[in-house]
N, C-alpha and C. Protein backbone atom coordinates (compact mmCIF):
# COMPACT_ATOMS: atom_id res chain seq x y z
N UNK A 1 77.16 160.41 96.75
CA UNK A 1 76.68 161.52 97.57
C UNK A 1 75.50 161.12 98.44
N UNK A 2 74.98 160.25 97.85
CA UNK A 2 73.50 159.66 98.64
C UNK A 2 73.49 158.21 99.23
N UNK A 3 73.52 158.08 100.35
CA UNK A 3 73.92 156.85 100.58
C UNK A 3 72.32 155.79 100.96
N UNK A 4 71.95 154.68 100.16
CA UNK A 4 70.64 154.07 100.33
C UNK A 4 70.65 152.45 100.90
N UNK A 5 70.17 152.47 102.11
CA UNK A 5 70.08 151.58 102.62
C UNK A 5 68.51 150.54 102.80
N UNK A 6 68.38 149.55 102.44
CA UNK A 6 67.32 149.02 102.30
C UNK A 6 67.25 147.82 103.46
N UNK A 7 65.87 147.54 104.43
CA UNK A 7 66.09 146.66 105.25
C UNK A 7 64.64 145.86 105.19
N UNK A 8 64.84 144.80 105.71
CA UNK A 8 63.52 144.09 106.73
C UNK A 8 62.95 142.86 105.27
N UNK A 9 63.57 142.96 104.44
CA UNK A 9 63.26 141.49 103.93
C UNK A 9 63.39 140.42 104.31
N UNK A 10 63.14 139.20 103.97
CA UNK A 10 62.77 138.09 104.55
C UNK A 10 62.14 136.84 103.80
N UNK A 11 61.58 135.62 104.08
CA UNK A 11 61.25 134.33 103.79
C UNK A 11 59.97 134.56 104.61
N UNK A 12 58.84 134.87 104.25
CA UNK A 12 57.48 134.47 104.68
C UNK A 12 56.27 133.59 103.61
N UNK A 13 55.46 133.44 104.21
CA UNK A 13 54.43 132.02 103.50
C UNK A 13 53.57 133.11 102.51
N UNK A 14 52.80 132.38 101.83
CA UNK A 14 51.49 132.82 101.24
C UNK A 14 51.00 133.74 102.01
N UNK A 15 50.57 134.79 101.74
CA UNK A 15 49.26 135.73 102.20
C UNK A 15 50.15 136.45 103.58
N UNK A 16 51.18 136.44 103.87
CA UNK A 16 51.88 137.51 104.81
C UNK A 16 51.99 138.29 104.77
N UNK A 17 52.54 139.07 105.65
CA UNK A 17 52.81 140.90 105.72
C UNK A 17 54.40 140.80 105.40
N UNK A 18 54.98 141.76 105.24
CA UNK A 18 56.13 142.56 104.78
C UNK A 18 56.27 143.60 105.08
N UNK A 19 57.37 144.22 106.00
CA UNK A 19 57.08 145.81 105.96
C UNK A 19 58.88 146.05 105.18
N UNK A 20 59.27 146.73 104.65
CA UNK A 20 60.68 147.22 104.00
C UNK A 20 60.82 148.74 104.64
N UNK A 21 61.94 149.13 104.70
CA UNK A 21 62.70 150.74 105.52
C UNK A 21 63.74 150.71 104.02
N UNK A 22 63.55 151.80 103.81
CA UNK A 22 64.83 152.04 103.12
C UNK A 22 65.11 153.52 103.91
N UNK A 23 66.62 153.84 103.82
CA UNK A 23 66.90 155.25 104.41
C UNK A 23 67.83 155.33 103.41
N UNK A 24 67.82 156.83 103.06
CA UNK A 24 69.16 157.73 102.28
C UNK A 24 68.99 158.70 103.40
N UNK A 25 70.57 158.33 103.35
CA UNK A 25 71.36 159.87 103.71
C UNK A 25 72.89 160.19 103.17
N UNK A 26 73.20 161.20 103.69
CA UNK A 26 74.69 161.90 103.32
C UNK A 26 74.43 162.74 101.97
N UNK A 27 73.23 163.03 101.66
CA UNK A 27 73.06 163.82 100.39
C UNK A 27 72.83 165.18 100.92
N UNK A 28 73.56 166.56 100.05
CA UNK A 28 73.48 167.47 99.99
C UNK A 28 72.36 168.72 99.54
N UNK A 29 71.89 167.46 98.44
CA UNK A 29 70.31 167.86 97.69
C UNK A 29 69.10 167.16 97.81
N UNK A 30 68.34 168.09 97.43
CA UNK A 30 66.88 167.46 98.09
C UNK A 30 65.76 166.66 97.23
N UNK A 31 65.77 165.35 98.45
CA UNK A 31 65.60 164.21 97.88
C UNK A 31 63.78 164.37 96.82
N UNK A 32 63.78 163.84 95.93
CA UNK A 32 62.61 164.23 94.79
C UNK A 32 61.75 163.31 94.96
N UNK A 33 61.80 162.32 94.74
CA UNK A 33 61.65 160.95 94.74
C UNK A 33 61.77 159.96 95.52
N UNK A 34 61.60 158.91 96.45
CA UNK A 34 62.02 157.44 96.60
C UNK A 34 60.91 156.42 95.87
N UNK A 35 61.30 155.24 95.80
CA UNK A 35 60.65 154.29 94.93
C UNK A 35 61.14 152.81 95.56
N UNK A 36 60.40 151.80 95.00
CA UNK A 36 60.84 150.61 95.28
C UNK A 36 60.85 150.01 94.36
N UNK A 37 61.56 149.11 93.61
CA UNK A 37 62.01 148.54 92.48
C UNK A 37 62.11 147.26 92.77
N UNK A 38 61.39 146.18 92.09
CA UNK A 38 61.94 144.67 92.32
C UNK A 38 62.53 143.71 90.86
N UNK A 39 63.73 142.84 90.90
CA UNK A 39 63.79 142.10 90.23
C UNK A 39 63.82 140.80 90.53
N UNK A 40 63.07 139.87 89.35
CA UNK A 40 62.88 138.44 89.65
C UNK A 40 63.85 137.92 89.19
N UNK A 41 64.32 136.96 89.17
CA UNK A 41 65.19 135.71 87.92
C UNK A 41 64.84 135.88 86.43
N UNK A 42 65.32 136.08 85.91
CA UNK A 42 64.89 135.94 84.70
C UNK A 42 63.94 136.99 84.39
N UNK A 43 63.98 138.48 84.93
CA UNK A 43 62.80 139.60 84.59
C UNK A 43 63.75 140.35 84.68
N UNK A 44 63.26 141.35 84.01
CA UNK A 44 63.75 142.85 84.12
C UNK A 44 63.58 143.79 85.67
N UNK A 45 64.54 144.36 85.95
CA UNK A 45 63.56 145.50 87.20
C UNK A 45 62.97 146.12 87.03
N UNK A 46 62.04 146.13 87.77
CA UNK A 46 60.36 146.59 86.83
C UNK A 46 60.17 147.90 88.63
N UNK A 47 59.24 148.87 88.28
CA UNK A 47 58.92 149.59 89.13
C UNK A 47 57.64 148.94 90.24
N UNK A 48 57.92 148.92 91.56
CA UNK A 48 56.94 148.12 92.14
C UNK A 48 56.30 149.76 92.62
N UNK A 49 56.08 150.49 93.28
CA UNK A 49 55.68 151.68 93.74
C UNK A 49 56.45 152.81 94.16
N UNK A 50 56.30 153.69 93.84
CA UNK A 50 56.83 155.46 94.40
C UNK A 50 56.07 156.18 94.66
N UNK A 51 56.69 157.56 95.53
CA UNK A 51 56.35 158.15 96.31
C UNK A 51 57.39 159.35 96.37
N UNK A 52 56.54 160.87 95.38
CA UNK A 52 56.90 162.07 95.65
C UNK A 52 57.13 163.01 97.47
N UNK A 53 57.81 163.91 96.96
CA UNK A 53 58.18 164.68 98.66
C UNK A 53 56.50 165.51 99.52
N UNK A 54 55.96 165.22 97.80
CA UNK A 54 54.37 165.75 98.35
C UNK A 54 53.38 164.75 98.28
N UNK A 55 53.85 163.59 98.30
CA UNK A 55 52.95 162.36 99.02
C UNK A 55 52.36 161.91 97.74
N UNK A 56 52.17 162.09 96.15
CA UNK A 56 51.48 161.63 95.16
C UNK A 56 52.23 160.04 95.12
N UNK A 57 51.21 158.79 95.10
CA UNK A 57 51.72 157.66 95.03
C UNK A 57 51.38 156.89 93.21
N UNK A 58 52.35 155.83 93.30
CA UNK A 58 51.87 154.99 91.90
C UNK A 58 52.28 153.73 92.31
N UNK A 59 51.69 152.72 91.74
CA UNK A 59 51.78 151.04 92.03
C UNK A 59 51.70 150.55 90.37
N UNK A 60 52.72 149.83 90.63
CA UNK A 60 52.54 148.41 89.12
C UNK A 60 50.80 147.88 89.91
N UNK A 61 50.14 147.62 88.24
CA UNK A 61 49.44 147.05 88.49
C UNK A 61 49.45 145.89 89.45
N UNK A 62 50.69 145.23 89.47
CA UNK A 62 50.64 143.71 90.32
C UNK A 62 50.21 143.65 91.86
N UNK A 63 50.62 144.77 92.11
CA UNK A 63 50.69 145.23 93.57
C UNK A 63 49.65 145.79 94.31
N UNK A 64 48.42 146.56 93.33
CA UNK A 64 47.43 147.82 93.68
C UNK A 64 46.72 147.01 94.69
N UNK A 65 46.52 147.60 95.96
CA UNK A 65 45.80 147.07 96.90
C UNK A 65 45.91 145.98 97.29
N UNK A 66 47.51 145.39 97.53
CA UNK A 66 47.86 144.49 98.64
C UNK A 66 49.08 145.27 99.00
N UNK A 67 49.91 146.25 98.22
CA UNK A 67 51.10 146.82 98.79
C UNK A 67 50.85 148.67 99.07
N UNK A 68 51.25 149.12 100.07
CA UNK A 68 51.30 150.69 100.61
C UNK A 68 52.64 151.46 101.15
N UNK A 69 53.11 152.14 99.99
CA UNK A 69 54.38 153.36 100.30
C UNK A 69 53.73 154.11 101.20
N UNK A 70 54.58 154.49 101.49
CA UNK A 70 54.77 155.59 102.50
C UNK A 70 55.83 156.37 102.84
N UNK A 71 56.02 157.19 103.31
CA UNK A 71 57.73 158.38 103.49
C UNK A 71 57.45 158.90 104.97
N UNK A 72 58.83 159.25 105.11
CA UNK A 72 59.21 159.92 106.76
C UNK A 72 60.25 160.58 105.88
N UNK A 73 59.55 161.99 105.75
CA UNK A 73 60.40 163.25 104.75
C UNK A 73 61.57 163.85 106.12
N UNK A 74 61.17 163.55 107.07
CA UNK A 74 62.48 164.12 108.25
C UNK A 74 63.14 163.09 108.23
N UNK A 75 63.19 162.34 108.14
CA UNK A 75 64.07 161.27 108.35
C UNK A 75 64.69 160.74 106.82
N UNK A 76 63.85 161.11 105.78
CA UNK A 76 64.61 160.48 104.61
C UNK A 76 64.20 159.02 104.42
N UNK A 77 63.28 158.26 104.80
CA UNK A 77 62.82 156.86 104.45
C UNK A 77 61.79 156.65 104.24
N UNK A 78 61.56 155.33 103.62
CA UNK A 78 60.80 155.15 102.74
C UNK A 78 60.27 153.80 103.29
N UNK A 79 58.62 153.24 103.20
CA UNK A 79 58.25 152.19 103.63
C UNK A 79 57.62 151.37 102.80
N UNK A 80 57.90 150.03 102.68
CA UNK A 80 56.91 149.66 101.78
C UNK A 80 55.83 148.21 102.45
N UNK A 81 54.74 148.96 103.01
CA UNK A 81 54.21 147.68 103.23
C UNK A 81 53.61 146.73 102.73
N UNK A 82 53.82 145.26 102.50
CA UNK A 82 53.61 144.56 101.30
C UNK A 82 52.99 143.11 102.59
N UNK A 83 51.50 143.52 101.84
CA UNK A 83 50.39 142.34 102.30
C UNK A 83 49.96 141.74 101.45
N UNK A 84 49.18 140.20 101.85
CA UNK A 84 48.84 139.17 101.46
C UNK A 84 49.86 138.76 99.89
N UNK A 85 50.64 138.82 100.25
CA UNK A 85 52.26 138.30 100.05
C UNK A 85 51.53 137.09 98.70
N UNK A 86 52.37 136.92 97.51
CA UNK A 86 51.94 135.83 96.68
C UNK A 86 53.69 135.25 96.39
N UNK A 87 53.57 134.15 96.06
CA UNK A 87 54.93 133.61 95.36
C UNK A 87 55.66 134.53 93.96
N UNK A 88 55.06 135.02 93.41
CA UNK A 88 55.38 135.54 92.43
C UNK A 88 55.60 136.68 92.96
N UNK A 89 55.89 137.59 94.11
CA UNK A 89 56.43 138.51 94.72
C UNK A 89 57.80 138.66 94.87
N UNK A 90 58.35 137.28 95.09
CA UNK A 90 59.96 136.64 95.28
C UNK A 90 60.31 137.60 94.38
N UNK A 91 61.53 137.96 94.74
CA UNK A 91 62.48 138.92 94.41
C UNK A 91 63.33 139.98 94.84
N UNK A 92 64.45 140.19 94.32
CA UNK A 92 65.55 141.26 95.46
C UNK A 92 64.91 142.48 95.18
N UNK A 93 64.25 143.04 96.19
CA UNK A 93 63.90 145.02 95.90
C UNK A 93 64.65 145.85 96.66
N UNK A 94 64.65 146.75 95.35
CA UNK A 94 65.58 147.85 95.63
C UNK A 94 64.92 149.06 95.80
N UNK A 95 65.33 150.00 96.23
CA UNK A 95 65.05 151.21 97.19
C UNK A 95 66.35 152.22 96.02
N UNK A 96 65.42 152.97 95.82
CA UNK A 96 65.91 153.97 95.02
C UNK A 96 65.23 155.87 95.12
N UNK A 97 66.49 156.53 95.55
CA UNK A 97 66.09 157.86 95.57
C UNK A 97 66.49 158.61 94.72
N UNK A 98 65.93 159.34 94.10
CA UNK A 98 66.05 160.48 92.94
C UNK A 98 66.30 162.12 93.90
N UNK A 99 67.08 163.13 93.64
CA UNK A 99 67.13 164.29 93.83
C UNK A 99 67.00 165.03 93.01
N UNK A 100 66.40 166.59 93.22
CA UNK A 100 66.03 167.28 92.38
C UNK A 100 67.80 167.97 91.08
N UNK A 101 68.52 167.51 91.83
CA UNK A 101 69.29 168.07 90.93
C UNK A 101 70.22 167.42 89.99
N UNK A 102 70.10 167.84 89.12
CA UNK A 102 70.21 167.21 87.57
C UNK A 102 69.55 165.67 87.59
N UNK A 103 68.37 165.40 88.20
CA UNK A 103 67.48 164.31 88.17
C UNK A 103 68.51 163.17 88.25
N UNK A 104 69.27 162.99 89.62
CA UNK A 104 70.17 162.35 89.40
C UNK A 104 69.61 160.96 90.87
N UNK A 105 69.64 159.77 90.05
CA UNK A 105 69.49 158.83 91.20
C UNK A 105 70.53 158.06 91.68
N UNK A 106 70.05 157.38 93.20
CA UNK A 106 70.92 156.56 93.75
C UNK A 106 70.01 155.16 94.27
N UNK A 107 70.95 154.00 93.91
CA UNK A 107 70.49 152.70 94.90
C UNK A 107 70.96 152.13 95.84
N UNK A 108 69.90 151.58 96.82
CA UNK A 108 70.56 150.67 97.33
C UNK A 108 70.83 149.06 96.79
N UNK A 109 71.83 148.64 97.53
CA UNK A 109 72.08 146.77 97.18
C UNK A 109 71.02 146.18 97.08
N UNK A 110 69.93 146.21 97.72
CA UNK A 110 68.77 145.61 97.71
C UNK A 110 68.07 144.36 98.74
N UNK A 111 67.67 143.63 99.11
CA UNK A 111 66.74 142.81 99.90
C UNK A 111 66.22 141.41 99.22
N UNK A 112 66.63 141.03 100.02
CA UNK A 112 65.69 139.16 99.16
C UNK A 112 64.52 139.36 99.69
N UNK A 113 63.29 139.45 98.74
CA UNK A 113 62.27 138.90 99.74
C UNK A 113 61.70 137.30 98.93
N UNK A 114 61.53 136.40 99.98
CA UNK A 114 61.10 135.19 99.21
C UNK A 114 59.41 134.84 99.83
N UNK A 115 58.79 134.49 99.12
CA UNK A 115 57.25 134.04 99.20
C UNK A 115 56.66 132.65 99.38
N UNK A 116 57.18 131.75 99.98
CA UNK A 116 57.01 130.20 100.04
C UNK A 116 56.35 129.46 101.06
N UNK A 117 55.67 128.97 101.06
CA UNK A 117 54.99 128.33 101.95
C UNK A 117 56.44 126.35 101.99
């Protein structure tokens, strides 16, 4: 019902910028949630940051004050800007929206982002 599209990953060096778009659409109900989710090799998918329809944010510790969500509630997307970039960032993130009804989520395929100098 919710269709999630995730974009703008990439291969950048040490200490770069990142910006990610995810968009849902084709959903009938109203979206609760988006989030960004990353997994490494060998890790679990762990929560990288989200972002309620009334703007309350949360960050994994790893991230606090080099990465910033953000939402475009008319449009349905979700941003994640991800600065001074470390190697241990590498990983496919996923873009995930929750709707209010029956707390039901959707993903997208997800994004390589790689960190290498």
């Amino acid at each position: 019902q919710v269709q999630v599209v995730e974009s703008g990953g990439g291969l950048v060096q040490p200490g770069g910028s990142l910006r990610l778009s995810c968009a849902a659409s084709g959903s009938r109900f109203v979206i609760k949630t988006m989030g960004w989710y990353r997994q490494a090799p060998g890790k679990q998918r762990e929560l990288v940051a989200g972002i309620t329809n009334g703007g309350s944010t949360n960050y994994a510790d790893s991230v606090k004050g080099r990465f910033t969500i953000s939402r475009d509630n008319a449009k349905n997307t979700v941003y994640l800007q991800m600065n001074s970039l470390k190697p241990e960032d590498t990983a496919v993130y996923y873009c995930n929206a929750r709707v209010w009804h029956y707390d039901n989520s959707y993903w997208g395929q997800g994004t390589q982002v790689t960190v290498s100098s």
